[in-house]
PDB file of N, CA and C in Angstrom:
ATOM      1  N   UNK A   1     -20.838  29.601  16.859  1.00  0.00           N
ATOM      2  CA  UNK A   1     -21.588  30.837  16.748  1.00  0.00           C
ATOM      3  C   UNK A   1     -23.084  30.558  16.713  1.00  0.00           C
ATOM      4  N   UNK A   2     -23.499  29.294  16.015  1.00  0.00           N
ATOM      5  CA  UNK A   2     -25.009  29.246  15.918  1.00  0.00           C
ATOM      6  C   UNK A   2     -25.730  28.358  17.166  1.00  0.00           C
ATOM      7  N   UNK A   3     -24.697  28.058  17.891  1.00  0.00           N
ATOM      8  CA  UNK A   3     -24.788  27.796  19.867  1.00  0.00           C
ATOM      9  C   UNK A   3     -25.150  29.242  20.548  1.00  0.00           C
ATOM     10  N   UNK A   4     -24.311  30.331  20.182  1.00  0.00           N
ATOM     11  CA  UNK A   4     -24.305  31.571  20.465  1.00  0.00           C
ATOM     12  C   UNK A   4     -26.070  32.263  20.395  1.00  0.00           C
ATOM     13  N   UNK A   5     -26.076  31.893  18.979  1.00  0.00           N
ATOM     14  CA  UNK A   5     -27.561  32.446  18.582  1.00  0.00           C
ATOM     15  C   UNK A   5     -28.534  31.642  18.846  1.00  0.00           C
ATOM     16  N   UNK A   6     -28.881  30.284  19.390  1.00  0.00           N
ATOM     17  CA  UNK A   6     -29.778  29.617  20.033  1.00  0.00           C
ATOM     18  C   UNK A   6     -29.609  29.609  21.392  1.00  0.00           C
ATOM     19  N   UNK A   7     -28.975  30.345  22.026  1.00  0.00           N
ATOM     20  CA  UNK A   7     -28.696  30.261  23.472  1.00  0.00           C
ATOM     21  C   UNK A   7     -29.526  32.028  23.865  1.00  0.00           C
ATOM     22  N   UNK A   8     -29.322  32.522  22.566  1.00  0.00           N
ATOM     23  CA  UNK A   8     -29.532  34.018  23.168  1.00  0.00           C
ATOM     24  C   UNK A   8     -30.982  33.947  22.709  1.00  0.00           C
ATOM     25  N   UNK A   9     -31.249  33.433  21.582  1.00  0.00           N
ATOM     26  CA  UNK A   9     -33.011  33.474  21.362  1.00  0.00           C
ATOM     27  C   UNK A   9     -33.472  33.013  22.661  1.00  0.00           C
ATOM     28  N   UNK A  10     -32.958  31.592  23.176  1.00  0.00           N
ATOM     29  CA  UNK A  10     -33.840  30.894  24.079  1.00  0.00           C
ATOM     30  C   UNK A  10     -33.723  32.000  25.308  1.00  0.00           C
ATOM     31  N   UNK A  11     -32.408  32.468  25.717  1.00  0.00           N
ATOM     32  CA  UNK A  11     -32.545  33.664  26.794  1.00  0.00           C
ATOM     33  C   UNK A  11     -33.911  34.435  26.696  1.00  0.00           C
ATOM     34  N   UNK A  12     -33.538  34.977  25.487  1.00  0.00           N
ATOM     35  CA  UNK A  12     -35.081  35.700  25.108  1.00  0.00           C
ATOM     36  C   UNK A  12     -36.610  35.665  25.494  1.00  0.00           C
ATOM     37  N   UNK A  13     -36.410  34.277  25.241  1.00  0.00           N
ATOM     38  CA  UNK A  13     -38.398  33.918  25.610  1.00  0.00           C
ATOM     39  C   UNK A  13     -38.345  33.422  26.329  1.00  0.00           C
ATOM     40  N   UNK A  14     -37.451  32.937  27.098  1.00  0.00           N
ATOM     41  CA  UNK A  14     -37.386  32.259  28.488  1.00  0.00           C
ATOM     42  C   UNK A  14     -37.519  33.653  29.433  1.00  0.00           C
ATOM     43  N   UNK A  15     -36.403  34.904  29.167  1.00  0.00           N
ATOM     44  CA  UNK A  15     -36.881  36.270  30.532  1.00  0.00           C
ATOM     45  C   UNK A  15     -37.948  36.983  29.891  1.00  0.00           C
ATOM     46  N   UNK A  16     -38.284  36.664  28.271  1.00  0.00           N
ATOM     47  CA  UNK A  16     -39.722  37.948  27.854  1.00  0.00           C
ATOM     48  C   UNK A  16     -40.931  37.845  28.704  1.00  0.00           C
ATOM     49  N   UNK A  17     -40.961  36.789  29.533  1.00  0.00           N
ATOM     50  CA  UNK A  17     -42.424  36.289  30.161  1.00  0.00           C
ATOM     51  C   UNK A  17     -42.223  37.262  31.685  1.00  0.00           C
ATOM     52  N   UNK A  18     -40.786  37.098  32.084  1.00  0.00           N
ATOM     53  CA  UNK A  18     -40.695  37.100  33.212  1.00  0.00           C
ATOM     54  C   UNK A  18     -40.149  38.499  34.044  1.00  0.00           C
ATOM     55  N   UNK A  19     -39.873  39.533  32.512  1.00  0.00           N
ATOM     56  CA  UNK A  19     -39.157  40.604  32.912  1.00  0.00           C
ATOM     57  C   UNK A  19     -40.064  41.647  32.127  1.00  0.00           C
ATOM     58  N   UNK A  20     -39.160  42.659  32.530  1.00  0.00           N
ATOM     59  CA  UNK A  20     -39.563  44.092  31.432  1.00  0.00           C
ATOM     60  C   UNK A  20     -38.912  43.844  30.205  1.00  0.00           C
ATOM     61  N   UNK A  21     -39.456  44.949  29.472  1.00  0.00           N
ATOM     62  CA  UNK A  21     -38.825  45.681  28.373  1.00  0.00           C
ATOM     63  C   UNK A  21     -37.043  45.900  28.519  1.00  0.00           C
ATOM     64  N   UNK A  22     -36.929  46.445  29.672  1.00  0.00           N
ATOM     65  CA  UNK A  22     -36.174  46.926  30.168  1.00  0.00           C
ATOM     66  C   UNK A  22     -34.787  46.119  30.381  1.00  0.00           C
ATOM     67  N   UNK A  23     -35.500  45.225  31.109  1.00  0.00           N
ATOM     68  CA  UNK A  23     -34.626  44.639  31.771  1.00  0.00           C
ATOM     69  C   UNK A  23     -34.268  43.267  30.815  1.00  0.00           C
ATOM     70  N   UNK A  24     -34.888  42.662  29.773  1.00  0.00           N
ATOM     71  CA  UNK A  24     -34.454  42.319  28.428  1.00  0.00           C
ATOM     72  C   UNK A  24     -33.510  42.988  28.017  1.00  0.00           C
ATOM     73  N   UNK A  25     -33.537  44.570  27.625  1.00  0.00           N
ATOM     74  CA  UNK A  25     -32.584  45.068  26.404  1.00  0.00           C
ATOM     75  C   UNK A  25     -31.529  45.102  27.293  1.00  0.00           C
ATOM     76  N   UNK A  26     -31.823  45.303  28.444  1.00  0.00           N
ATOM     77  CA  UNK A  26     -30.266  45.116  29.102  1.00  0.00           C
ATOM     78  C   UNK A  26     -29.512  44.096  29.483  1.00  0.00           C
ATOM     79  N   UNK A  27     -30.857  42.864  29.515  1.00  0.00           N
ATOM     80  CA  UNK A  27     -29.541  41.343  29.738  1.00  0.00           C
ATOM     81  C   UNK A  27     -29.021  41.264  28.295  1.00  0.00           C
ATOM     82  N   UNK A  28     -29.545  41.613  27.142  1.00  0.00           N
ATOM     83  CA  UNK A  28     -28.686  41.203  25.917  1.00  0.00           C
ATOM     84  C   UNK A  28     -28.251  42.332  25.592  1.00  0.00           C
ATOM     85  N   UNK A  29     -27.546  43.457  26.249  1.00  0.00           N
ATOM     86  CA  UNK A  29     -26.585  43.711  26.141  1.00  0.00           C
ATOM     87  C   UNK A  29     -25.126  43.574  26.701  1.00  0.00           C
ATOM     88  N   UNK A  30     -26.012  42.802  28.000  1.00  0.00           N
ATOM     89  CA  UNK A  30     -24.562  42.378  29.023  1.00  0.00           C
ATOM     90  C   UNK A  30     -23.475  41.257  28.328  1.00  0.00           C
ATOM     91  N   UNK A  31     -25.119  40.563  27.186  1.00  0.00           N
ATOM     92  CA  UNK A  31     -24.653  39.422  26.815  1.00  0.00           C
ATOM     93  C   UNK A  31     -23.500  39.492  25.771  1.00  0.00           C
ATOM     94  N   UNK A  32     -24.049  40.870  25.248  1.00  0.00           N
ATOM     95  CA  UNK A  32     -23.154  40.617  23.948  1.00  0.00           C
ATOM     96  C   UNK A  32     -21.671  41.680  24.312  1.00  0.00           C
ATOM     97  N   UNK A  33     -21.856  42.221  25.628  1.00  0.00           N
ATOM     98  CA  UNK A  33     -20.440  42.620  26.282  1.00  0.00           C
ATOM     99  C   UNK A  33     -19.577  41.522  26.295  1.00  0.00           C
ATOM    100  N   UNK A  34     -20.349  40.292  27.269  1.00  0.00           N
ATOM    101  CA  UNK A  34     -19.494  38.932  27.370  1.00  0.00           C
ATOM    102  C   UNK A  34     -19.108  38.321  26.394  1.00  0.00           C
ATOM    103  N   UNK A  35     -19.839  38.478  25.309  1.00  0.00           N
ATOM    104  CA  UNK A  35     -19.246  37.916  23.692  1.00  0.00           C
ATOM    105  C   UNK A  35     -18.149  39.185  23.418  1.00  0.00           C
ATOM    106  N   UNK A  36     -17.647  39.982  23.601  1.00  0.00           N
ATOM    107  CA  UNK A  36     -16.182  40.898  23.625  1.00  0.00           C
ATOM    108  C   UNK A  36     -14.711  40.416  24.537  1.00  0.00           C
ATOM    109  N   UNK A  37     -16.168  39.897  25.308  1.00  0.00           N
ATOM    110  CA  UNK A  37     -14.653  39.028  25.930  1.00  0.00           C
ATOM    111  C   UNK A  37     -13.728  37.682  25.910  1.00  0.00           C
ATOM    112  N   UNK A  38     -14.690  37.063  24.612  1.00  0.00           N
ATOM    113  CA  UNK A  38     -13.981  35.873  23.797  1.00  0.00           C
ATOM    114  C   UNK A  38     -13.420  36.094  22.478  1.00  0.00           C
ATOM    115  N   UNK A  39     -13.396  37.523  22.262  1.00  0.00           N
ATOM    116  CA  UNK A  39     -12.902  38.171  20.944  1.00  0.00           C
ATOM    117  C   UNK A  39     -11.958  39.120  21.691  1.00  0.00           C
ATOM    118  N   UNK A  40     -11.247  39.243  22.778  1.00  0.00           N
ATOM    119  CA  UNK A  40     -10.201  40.206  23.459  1.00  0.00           C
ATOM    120  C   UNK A  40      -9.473  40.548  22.302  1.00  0.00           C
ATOM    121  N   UNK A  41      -8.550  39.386  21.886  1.00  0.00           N
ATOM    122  CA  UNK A  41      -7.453  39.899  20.785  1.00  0.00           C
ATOM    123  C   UNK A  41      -7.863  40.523  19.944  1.00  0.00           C
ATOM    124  N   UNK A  42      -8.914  40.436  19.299  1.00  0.00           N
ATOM    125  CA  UNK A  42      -9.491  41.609  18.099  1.00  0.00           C
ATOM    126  C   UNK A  42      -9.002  42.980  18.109  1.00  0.00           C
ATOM    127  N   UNK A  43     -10.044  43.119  19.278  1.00  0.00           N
ATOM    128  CA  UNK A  43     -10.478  44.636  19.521  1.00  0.00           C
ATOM    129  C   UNK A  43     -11.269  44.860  20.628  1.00  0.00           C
ATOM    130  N   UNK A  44     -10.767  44.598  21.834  1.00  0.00           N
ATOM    131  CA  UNK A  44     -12.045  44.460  23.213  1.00  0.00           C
ATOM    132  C   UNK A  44     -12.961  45.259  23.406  1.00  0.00           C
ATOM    133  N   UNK A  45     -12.493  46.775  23.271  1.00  0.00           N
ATOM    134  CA  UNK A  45     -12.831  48.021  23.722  1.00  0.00           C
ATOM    135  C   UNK A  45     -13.908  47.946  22.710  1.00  0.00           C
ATOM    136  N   UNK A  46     -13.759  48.307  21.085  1.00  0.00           N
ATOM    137  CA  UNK A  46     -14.291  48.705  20.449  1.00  0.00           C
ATOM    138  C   UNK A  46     -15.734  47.458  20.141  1.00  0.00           C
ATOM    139  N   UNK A  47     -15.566  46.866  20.420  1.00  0.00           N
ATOM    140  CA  UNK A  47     -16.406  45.555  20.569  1.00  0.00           C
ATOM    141  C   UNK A  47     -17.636  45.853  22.039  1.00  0.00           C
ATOM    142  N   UNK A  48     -16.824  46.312  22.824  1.00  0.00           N
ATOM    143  CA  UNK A  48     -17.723  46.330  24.150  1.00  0.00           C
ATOM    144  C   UNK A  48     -18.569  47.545  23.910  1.00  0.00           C
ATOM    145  N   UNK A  49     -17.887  48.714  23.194  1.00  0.00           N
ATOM    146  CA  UNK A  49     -18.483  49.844  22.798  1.00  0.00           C
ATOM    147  C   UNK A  49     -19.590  49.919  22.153  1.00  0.00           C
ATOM    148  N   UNK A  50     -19.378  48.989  21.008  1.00  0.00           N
ATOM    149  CA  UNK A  50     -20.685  48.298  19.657  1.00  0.00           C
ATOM    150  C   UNK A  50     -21.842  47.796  20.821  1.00  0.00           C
ATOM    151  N   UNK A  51     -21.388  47.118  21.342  1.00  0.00           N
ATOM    152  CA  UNK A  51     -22.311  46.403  22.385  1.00  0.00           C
ATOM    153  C   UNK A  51     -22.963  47.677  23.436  1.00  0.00           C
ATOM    154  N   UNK A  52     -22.497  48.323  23.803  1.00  0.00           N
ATOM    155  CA  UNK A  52     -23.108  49.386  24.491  1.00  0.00           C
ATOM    156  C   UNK A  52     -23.324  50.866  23.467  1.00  0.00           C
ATOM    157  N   UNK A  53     -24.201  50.092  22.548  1.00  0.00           N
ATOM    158  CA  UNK A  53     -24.141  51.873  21.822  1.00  0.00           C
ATOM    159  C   UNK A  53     -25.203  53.040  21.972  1.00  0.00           C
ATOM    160  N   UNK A  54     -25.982  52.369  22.970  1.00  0.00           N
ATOM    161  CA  UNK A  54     -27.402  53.078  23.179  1.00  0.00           C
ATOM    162  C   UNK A  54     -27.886  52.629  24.598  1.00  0.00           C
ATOM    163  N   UNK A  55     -28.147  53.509  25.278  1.00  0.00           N
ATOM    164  CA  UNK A  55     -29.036  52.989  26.293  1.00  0.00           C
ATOM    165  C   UNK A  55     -30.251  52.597  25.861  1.00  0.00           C
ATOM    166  N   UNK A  56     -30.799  51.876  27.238  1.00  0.00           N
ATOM    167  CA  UNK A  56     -32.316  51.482  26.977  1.00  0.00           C
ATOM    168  C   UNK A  56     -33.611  53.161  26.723  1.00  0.00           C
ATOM    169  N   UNK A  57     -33.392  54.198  27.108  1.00  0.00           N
ATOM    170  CA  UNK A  57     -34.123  55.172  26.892  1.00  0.00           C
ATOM    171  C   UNK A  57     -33.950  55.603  25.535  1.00  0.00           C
ATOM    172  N   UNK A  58     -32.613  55.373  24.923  1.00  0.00           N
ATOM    173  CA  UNK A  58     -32.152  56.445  23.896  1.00  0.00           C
ATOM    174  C   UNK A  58     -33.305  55.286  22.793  1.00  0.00           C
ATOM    175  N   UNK A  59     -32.634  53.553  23.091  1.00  0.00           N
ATOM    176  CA  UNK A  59     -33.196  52.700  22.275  1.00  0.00           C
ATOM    177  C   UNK A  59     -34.810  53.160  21.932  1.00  0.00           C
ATOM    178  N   UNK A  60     -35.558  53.338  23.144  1.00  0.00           N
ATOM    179  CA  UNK A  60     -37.363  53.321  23.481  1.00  0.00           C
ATOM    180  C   UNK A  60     -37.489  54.185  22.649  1.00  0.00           C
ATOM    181  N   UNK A  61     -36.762  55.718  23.043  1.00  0.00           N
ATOM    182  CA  UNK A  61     -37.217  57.004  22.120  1.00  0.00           C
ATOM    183  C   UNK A  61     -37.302  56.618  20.485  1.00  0.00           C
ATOM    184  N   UNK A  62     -36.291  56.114  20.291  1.00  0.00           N
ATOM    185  CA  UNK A  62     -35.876  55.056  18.376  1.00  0.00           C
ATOM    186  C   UNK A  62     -37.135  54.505  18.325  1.00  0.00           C
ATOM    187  N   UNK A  63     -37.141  53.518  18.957  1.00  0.00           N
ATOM    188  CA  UNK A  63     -38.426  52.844  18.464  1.00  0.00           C
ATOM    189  C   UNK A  63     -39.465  53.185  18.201  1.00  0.00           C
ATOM    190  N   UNK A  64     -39.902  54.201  19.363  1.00  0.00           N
ATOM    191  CA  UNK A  64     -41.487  54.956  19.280  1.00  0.00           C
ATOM    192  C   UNK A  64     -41.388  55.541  18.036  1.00  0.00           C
ATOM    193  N   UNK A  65     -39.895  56.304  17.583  1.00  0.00           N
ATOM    194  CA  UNK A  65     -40.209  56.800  16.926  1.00  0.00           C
ATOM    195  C   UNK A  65     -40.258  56.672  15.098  1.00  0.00           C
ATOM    196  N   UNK A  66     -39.982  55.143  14.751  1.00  0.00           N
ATOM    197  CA  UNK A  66     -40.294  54.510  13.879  1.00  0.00           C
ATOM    198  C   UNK A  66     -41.421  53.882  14.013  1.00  0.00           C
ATOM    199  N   UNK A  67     -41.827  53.422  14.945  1.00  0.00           N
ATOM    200  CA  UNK A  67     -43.386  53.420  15.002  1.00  0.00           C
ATOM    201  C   UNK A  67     -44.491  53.892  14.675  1.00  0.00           C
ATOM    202  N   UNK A  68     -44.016  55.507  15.015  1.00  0.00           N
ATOM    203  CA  UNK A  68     -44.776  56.595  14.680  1.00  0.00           C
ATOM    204  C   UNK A  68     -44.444  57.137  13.123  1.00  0.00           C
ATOM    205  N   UNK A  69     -43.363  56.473  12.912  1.00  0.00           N
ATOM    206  CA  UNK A  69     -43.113  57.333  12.175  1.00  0.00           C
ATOM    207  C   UNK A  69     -44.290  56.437  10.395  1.00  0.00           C
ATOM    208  N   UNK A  70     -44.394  55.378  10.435  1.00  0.00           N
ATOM    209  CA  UNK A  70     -44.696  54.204   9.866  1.00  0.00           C
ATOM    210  C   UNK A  70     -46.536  54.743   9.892  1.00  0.00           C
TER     211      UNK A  70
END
């Protein structure tokens, strides 16, 4: 698991240089779809669901608006 979480930081600052906003929140969400699919027996669905619980707009609107809200 802590392979998991040094693989996804380094994802991180390795595409933050090279991408959007955008297109970040959406490779780590693909990522953590693909982490549902080494936990199948669990609960796949509800796992892939957690992982997709917000789009990237719904996310932006959240943020601005703790931002603002601060």
């Amino acid at each position: 698991m802590l392979k998991n979480k040094r693989c996804v930081v380094f994802s991180f600052c390795l595409f933050a240089v090279a991408c959007s906003n955008k297109q970040l929140y959406q490779h780590v969400q693909k990522h953590n779809e693909r982490e549902c699919l080494k936990h199948i027996t669990v609960n796949y669905e509800s796992c892939r669901q957690a992982a997709n619980k917000q789009s990237y707009e719904e996310y932006e609107k959240q943020r601005k608006q703790q931002i603002n809200d601060k």
